[in-house]
C-alpha atoms as a PDB file:
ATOM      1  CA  UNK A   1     -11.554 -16.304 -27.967  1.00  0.00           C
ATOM      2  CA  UNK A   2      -8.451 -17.443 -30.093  1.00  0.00           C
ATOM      3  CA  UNK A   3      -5.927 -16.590 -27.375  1.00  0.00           C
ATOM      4  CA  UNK A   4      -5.108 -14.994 -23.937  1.00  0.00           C
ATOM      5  CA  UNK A   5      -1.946 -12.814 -23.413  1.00  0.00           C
ATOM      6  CA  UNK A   6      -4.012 -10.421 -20.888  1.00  0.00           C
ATOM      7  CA  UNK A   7      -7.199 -10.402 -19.358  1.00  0.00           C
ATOM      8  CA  UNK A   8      -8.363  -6.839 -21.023  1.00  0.00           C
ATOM      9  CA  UNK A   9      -9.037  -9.292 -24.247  1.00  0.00           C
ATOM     10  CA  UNK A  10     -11.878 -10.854 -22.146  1.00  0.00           C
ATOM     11  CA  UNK A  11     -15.279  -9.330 -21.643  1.00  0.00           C
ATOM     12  CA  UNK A  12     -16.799  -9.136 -18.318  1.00  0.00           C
ATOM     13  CA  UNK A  13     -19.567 -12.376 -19.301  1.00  0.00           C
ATOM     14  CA  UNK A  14     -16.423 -14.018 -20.741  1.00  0.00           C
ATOM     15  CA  UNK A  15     -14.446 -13.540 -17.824  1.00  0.00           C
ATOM     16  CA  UNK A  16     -17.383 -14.689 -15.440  1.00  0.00           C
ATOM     17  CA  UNK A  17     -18.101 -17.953 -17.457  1.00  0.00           C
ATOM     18  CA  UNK A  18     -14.447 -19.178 -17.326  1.00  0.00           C
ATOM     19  CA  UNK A  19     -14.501 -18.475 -13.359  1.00  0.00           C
ATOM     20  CA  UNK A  20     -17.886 -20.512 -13.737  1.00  0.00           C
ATOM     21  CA  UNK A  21     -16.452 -23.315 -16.123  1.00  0.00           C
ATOM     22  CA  UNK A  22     -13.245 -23.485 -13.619  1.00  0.00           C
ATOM     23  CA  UNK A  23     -15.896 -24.332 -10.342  1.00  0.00           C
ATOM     24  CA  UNK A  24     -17.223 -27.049 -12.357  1.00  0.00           C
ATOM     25  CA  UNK A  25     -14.103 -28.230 -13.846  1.00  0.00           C
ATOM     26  CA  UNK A  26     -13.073 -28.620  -9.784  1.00  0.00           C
ATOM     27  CA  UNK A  27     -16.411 -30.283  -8.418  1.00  0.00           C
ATOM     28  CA  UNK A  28     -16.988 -32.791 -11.619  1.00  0.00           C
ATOM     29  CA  UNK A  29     -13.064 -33.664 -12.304  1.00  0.00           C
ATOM     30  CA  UNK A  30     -14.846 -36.917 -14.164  1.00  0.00           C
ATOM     31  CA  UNK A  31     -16.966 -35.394 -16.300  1.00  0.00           C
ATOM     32  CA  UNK A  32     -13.851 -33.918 -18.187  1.00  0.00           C
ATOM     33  CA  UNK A  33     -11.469 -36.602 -18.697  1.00  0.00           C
ATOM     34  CA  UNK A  34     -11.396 -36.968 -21.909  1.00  0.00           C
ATOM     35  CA  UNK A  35     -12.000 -33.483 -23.221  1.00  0.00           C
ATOM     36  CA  UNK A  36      -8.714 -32.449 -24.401  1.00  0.00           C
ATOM     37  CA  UNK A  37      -8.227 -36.443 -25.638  1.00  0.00           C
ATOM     38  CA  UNK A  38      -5.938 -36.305 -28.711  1.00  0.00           C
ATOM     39  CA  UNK A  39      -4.760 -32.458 -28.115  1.00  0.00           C
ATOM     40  CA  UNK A  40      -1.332 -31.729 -28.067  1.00  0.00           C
ATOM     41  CA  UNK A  41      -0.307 -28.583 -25.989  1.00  0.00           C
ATOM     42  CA  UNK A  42       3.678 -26.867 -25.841  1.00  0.00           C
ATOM     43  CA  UNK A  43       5.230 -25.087 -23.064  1.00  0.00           C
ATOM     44  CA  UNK A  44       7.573 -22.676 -23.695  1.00  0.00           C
ATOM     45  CA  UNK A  45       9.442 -21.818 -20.849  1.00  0.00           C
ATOM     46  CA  UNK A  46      12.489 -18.728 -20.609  1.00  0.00           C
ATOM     47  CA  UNK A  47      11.912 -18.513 -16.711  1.00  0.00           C
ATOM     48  CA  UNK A  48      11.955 -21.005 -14.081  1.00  0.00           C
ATOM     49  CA  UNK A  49       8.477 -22.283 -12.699  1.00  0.00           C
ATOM     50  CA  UNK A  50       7.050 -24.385 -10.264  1.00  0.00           C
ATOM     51  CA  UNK A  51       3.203 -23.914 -10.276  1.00  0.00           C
ATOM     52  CA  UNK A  52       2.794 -22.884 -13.774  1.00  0.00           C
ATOM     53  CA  UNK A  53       4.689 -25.675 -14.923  1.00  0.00           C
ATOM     54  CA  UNK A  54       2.868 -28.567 -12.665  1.00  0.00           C
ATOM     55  CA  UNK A  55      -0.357 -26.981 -13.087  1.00  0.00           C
ATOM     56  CA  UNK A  56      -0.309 -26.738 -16.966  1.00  0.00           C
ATOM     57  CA  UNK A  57       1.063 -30.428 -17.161  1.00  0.00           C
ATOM     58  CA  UNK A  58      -0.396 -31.996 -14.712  1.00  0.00           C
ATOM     59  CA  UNK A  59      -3.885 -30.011 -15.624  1.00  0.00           C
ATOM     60  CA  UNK A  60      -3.783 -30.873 -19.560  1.00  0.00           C
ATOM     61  CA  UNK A  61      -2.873 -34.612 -18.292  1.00  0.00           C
ATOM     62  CA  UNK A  62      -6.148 -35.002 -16.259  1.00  0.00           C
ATOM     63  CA  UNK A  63      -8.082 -33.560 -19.536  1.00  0.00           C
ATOM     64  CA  UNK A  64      -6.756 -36.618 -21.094  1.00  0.00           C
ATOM     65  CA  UNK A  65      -4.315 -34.341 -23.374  1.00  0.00           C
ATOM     66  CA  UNK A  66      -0.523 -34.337 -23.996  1.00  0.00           C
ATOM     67  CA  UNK A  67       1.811 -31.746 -22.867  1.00  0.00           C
ATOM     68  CA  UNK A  68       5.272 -31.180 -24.295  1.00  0.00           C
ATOM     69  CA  UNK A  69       7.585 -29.061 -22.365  1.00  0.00           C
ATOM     70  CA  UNK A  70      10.267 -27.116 -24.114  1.00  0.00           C
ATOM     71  CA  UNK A  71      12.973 -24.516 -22.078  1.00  0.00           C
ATOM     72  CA  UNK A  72      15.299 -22.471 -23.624  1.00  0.00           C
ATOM     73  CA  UNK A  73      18.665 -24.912 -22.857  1.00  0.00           C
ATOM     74  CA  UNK A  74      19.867 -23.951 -26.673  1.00  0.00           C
ATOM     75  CA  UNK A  75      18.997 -20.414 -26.101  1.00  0.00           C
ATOM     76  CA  UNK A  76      17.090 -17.591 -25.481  1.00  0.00           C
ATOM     77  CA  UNK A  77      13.769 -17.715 -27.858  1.00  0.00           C
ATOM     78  CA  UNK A  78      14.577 -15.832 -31.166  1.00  0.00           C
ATOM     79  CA  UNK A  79      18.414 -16.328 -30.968  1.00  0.00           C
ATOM     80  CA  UNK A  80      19.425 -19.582 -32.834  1.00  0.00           C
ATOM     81  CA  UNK A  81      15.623 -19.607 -35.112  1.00  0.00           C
ATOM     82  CA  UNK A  82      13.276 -16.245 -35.108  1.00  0.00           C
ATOM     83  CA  UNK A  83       9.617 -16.271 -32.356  1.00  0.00           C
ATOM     84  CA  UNK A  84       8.071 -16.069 -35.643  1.00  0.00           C
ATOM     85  CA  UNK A  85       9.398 -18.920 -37.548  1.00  0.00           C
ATOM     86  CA  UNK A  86       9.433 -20.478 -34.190  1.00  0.00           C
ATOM     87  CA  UNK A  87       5.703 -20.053 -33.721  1.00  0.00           C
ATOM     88  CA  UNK A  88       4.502 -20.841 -37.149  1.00  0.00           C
ATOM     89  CA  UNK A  89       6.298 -24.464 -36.816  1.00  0.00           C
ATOM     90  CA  UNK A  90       5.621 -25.464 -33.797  1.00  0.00           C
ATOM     91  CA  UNK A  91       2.012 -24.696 -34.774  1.00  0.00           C
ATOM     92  CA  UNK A  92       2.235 -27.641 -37.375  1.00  0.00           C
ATOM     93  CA  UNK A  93       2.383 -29.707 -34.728  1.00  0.00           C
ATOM     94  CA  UNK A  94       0.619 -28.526 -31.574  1.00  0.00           C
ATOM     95  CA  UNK A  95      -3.222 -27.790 -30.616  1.00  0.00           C
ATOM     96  CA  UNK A  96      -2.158 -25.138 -28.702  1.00  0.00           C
ATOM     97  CA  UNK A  97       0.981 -23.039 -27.241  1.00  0.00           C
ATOM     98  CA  UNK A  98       1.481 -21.625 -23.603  1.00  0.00           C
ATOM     99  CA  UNK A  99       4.162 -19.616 -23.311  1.00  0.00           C
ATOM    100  CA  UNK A 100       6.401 -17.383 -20.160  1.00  0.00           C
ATOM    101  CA  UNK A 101       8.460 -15.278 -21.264  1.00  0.00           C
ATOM    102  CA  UNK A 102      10.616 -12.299 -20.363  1.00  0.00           C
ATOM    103  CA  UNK A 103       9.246  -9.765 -22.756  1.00  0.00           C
ATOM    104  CA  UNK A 104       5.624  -9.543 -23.586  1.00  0.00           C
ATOM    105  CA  UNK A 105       6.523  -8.709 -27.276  1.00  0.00           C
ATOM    106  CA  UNK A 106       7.881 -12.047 -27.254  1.00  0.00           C
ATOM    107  CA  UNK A 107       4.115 -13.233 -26.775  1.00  0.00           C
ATOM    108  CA  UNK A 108       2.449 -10.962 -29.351  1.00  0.00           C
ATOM    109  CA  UNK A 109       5.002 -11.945 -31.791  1.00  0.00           C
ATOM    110  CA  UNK A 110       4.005 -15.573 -30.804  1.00  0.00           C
ATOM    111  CA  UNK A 111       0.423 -14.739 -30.879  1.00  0.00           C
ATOM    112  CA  UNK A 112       0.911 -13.103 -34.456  1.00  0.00           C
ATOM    113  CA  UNK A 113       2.514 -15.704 -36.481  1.00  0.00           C
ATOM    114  CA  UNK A 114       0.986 -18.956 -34.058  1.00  0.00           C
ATOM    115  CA  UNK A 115      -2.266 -20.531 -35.888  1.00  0.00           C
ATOM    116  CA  UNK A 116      -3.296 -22.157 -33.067  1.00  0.00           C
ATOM    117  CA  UNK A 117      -3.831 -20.614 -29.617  1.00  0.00           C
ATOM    118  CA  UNK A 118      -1.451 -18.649 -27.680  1.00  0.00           C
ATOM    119  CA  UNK A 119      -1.634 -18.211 -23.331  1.00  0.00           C
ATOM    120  CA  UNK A 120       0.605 -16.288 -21.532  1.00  0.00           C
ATOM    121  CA  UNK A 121       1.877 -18.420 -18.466  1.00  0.00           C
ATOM    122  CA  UNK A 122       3.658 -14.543 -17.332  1.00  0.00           C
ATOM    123  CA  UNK A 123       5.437 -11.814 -18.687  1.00  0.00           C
ATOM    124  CA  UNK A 124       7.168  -8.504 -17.720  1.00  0.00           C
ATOM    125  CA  UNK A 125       3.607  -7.526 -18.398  1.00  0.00           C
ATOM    126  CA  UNK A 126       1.072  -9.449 -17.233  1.00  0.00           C
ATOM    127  CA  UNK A 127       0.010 -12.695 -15.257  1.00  0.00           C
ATOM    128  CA  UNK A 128      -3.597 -13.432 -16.840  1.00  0.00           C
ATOM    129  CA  UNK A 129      -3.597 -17.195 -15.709  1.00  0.00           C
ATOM    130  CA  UNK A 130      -2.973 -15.933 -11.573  1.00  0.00           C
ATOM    131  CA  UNK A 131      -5.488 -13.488 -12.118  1.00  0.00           C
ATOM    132  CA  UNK A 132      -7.602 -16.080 -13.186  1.00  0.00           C
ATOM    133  CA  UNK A 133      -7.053 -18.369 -10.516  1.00  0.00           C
ATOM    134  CA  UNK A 134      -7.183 -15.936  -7.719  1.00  0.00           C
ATOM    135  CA  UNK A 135     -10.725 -14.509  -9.055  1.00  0.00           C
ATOM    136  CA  UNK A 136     -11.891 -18.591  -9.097  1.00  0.00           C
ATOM    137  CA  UNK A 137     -10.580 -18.760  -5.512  1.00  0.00           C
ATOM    138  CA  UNK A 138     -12.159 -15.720  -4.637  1.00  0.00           C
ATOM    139  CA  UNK A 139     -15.135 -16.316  -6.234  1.00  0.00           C
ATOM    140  CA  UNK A 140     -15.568 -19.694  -3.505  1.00  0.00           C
ATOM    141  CA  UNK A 141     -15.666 -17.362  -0.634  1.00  0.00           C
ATOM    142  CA  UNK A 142     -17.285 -13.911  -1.880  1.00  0.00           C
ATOM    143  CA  UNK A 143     -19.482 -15.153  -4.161  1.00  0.00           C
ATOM    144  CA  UNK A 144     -20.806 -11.681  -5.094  1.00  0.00           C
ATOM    145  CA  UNK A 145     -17.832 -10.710  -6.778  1.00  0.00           C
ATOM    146  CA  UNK A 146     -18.895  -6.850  -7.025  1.00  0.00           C
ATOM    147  CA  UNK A 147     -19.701  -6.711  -3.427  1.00  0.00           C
ATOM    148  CA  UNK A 148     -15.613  -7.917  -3.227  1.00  0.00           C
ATOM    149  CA  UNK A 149     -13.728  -5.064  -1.669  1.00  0.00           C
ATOM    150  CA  UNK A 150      -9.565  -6.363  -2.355  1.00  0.00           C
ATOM    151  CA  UNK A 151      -5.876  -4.586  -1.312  1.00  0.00           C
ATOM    152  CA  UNK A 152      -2.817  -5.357  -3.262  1.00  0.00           C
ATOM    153  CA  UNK A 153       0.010  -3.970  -0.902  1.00  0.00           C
ATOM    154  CA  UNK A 154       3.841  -3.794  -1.567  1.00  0.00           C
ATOM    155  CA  UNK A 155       5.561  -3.719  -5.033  1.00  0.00           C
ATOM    156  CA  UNK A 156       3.331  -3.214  -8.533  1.00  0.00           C
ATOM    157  CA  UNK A 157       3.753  -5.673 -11.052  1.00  0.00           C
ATOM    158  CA  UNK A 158       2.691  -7.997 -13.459  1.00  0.00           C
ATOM    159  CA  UNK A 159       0.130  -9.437 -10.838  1.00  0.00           C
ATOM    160  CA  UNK A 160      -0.844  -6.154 -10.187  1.00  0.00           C
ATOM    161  CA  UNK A 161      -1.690  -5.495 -13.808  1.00  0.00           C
ATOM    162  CA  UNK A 162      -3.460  -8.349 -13.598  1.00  0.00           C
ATOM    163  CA  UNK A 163      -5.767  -8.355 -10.346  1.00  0.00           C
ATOM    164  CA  UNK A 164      -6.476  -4.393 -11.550  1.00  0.00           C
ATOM    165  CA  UNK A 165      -8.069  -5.836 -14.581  1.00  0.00           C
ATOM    166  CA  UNK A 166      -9.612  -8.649 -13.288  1.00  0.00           C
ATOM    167  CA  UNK A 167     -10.934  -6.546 -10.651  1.00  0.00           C
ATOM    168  CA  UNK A 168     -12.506  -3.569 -12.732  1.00  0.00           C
ATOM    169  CA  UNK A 169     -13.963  -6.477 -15.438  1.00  0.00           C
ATOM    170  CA  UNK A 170     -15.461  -8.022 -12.161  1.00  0.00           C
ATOM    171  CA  UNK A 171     -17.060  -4.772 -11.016  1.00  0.00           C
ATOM    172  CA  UNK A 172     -14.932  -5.034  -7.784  1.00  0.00           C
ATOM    173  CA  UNK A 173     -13.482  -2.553  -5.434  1.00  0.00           C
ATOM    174  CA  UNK A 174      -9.605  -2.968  -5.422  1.00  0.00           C
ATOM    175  CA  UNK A 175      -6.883  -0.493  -3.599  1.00  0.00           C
ATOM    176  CA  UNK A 176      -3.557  -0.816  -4.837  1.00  0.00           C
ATOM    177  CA  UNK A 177      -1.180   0.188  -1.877  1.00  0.00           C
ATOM    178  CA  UNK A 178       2.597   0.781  -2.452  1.00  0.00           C
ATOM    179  CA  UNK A 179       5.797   2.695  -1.685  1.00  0.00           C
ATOM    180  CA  UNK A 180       6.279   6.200  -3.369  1.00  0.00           C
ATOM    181  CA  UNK A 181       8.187   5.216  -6.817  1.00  0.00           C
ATOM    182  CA  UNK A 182       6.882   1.630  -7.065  1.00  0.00           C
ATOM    183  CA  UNK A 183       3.445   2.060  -7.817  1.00  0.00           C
ATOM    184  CA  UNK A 184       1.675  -0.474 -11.342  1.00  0.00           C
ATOM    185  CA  UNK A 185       2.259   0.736 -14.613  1.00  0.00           C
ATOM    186  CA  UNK A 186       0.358   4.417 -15.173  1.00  0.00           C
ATOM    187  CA  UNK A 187      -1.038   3.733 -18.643  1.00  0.00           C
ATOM    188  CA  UNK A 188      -2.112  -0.050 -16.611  1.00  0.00           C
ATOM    189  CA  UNK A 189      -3.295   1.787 -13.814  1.00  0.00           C
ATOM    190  CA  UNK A 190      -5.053   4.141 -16.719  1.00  0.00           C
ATOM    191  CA  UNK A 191      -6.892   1.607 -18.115  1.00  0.00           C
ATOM    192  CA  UNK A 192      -8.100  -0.643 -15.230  1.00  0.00           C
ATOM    193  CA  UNK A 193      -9.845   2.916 -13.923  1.00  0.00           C
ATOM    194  CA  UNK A 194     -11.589   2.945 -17.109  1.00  0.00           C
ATOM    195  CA  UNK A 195     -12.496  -0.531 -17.482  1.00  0.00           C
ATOM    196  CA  UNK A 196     -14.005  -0.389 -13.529  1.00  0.00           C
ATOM    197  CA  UNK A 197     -16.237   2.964 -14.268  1.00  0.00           C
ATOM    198  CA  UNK A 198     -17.886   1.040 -16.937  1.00  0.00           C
ATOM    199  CA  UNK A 199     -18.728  -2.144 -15.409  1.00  0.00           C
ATOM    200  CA  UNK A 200     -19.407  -0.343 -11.352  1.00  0.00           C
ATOM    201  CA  UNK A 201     -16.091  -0.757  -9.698  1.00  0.00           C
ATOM    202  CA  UNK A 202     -13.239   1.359  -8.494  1.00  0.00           C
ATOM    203  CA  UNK A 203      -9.547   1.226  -8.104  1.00  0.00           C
ATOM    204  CA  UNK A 204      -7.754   3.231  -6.169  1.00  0.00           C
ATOM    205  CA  UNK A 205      -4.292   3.761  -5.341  1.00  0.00           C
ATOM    206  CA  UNK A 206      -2.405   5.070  -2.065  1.00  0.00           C
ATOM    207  CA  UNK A 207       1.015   5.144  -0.846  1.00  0.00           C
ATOM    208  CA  UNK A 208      -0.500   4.583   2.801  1.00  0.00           C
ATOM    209  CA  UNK A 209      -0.416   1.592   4.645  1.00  0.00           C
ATOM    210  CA  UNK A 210      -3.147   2.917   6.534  1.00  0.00           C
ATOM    211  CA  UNK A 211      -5.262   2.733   3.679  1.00  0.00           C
ATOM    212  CA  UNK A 212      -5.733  -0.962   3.765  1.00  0.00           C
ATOM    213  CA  UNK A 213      -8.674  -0.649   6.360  1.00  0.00           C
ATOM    214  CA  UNK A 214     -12.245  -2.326   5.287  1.00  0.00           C
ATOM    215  CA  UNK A 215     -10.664  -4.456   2.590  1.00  0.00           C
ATOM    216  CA  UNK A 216     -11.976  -7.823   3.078  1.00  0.00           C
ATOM    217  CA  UNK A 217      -9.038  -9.619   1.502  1.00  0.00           C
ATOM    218  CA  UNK A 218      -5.257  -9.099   1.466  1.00  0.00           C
ATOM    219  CA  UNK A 219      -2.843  -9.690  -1.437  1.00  0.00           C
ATOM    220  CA  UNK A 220       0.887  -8.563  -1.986  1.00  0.00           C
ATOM    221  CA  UNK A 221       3.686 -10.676  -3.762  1.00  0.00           C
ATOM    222  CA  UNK A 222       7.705 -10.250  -3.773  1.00  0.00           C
ATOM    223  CA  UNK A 223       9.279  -7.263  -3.007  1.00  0.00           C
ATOM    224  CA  UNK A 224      12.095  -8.153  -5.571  1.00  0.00           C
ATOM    225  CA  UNK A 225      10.990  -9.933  -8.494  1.00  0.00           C
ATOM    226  CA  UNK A 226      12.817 -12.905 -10.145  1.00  0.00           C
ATOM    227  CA  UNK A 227      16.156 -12.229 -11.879  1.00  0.00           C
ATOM    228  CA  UNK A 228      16.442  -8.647 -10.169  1.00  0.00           C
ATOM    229  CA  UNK A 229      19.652  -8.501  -8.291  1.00  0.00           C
ATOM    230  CA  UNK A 230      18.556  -6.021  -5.785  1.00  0.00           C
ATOM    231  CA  UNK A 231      19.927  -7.343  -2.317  1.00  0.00           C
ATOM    232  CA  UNK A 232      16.553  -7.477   0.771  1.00  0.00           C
ATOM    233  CA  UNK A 233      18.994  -5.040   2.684  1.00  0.00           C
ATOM    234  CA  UNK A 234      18.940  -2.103   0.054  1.00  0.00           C
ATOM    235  CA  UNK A 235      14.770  -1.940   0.083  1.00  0.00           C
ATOM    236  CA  UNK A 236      14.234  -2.852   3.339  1.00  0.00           C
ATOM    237  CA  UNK A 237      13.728   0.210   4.755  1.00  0.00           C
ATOM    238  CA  UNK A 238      11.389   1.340   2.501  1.00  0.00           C
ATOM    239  CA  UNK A 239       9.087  -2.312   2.440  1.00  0.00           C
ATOM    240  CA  UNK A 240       9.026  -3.014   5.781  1.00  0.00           C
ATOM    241  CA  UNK A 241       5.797  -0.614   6.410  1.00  0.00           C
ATOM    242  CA  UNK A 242       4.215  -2.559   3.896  1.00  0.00           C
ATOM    243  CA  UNK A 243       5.042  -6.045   5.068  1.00  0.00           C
ATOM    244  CA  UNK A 244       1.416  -8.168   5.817  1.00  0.00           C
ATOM    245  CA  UNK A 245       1.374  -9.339   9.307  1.00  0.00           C
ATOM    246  CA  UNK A 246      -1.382  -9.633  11.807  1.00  0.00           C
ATOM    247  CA  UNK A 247      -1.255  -6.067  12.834  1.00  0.00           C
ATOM    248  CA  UNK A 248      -2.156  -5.113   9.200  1.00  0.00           C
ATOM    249  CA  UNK A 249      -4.357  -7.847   8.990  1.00  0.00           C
ATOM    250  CA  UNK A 250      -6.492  -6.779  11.900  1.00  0.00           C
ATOM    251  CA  UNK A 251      -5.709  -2.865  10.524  1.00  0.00           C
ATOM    252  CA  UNK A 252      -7.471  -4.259   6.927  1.00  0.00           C
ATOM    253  CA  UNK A 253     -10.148  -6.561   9.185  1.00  0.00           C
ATOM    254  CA  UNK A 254      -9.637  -8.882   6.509  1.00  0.00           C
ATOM    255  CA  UNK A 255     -10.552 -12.492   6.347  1.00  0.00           C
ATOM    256  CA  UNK A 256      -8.805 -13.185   3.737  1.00  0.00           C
ATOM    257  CA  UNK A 257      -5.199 -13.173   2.667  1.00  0.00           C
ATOM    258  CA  UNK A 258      -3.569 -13.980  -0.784  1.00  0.00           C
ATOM    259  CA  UNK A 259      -0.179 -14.361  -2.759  1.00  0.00           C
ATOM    260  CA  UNK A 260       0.831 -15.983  -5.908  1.00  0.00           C
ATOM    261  CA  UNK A 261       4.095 -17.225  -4.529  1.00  0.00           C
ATOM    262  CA  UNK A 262       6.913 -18.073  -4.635  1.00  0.00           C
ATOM    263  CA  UNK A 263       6.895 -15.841  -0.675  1.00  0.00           C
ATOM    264  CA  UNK A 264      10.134 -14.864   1.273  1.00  0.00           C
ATOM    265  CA  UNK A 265       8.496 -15.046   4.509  1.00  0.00           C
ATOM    266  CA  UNK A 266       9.649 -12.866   6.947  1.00  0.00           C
ATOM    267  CA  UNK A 267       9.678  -9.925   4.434  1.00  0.00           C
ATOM    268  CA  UNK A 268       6.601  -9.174   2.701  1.00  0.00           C
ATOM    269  CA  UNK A 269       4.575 -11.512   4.565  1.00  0.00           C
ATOM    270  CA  UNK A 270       4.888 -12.814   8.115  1.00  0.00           C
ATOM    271  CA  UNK A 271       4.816 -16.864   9.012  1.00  0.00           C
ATOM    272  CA  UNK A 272       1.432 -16.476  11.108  1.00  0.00           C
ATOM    273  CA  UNK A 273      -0.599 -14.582   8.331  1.00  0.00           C
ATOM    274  CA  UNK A 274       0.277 -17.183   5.280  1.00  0.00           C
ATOM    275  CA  UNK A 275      -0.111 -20.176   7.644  1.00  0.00           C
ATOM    276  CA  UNK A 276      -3.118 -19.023   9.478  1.00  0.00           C
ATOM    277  CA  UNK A 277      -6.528 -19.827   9.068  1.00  0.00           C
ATOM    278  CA  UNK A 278      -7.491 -16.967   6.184  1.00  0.00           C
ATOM    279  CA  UNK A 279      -4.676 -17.818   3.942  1.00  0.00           C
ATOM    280  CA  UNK A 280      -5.782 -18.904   0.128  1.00  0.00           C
ATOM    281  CA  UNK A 281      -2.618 -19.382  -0.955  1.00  0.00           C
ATOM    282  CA  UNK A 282      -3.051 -23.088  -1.785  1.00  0.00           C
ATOM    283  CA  UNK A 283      -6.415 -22.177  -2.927  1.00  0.00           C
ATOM    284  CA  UNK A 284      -4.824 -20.295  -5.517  1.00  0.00           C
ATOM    285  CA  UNK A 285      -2.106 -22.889  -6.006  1.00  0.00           C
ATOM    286  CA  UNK A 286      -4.784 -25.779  -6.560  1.00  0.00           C
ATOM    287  CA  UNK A 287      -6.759 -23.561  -9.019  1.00  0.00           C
ATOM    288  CA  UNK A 288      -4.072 -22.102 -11.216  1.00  0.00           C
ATOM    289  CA  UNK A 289      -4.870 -25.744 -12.662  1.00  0.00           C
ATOM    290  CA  UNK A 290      -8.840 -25.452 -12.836  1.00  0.00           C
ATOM    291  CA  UNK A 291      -8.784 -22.118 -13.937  1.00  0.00           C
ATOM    292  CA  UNK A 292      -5.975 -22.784 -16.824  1.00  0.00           C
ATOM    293  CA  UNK A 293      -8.567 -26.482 -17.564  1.00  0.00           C
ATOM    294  CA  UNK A 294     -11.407 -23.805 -18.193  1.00  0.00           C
ATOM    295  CA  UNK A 295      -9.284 -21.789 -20.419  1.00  0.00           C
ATOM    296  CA  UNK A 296      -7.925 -24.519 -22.546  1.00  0.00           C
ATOM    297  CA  UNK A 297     -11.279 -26.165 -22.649  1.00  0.00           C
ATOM    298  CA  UNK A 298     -12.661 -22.953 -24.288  1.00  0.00           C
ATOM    299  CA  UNK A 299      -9.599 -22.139 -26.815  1.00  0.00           C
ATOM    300  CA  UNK A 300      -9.084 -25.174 -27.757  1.00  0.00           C
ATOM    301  CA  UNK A 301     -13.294 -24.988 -28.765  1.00  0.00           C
ATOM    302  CA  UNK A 302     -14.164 -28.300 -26.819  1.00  0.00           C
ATOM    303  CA  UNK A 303     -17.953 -28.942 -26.338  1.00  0.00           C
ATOM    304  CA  UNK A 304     -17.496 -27.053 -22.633  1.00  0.00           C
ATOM    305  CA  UNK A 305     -15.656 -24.120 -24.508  1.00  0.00           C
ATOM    306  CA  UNK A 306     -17.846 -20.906 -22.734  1.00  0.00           C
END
């Protein structure tokens, strides 16, 4: 591994011992202090973040290493120097470069010219450091990951893209459940199916709320993503069947329900069902930063690199 823009560049053992590396990076927090000692890692921000940002820093920090955080207050990234120049000098300096951008060409082009490892923190594209984390924190309560039946309901996106891989790498059963017109990327959708035939799972996708019975845990995300001006009042209508509450819950008999947040409660996810008792979502908060530990400790080719 030199890199990780999406999780379709890992293979299934890879993917497995990162989720493995991240459960002991958790339990044995000591036994890693020092590892990233003397590394020097750059965020490169366009969008605003709140978990990727204090989990990155706050992650590299307890792996004794040193984070610099850069956002684009002089401009968009390729505007006032080029991503490539950009990427080749800030590798002259840095161990290692994590990057969210707007457009995932923005992250190849980093990746390209970069001589030191490249992670996407999110793009238009993909989210492989959520996917990671929610696979760690559902890896804690299903530990037989192919026996791990999960619904994505509501809008496809970048996290979609995401869980679909992570899923079909996994050998997992995954239904992906959402209004007529906003269903995950085809040629995504495309290659997830593919990926899950070889390795014994399935994804499936249905515009039917109904559909979300026998899934054992429940994810969906925003209905409008960040920076889209839509207003709640001109999707409403066409959401609101797909909004998780404890009707669907008991519809899905799930124990389990999941989202990357940030949530607008009240819209695609109702107060009792992300406060009650089967709610991961600070699971997958707290493990963005042991799942991202485990990835840096392998690209970075520490002695617990996997």
């Amino acid at each position: 591994m030199d890199k990780l823009l999406t999780l379709t560049e890992l293979t299934q053992q890879q993917l497995l011992d990162l989720l493995a590396l991240g459960r002991s990076v958790k339990a044995e927090p000591d036994r890693y202090r020092q590892a990233l000692a003397g590394r020097n890692v750059v965020m490169l921000f366009e969008k605003p973040s709140l978990r990727t940002r204090v989990s990155f820093d706050i992650g590299i920090n307890k792996l004794g290493g040193h984070c610099l955080y850069l956002d684009q207050q002089n401009g968009a990234l390729g505007q006032r120097e080029s991503v490539a120049d950009f990427a080749a000098n800030l590798s002259c300096w840095a161990d290692a470069i994590v990057a969210r951008t707007f457009s995932h060409r923005t992250l190849e082009t980093l990746a390209a010219h970069a001589s030191v490892p490249v992670i996407n923190a999110l793009s238009d594209l993909y989210h492989p450091c959520q996917g990671l984390a929610d696979f760690l924190s559902l890896s804690e309560v299903c530990p037989d990951l192919t026996a791990l039946k999960l619904a994505y309901i509501g809008d496809g996106n970048n996290v979609t893209h995401s869980l679909m891989f992570g899923a079909a790498l996994l050998g997992a059963s995954m239904t992906v459940i959402c209004p007529a017109g906003h269903f995950p990327d085809a040629l995504m959708v495309a290659k997830a199916k593919q990926l899950a035939a070889q390795h014994g799972g399935e994804i499936r996708l249905s515009d039917n709320p109904e559909d979300i019975a026998g899934h054992q845990a429940v994810y969906t995300d925003t209905w409008i993503s960040m920076g889209d001006n839509t207003s709640f009042a001109e999707i409403e209508a066409k959401f609101m069947p797909y909004q998780v509450n404890s009707g669907l819950m008991a519809t899905a008999d799930a124990s389990w329900f999941m989202h990357c947040l940030p949530a607008h409660r009240g819209q695609e996810v109702t107060d009792e069902v992300i406060d009650g008792a089967g709610s991961l979502v600070l699971r997958q908060a707290e493990n963005r930063m042991h799942a991202q530990n485990a990835l840096l400790l392998t690209l970075l080719n520490t002695e617990f690199a996997v």
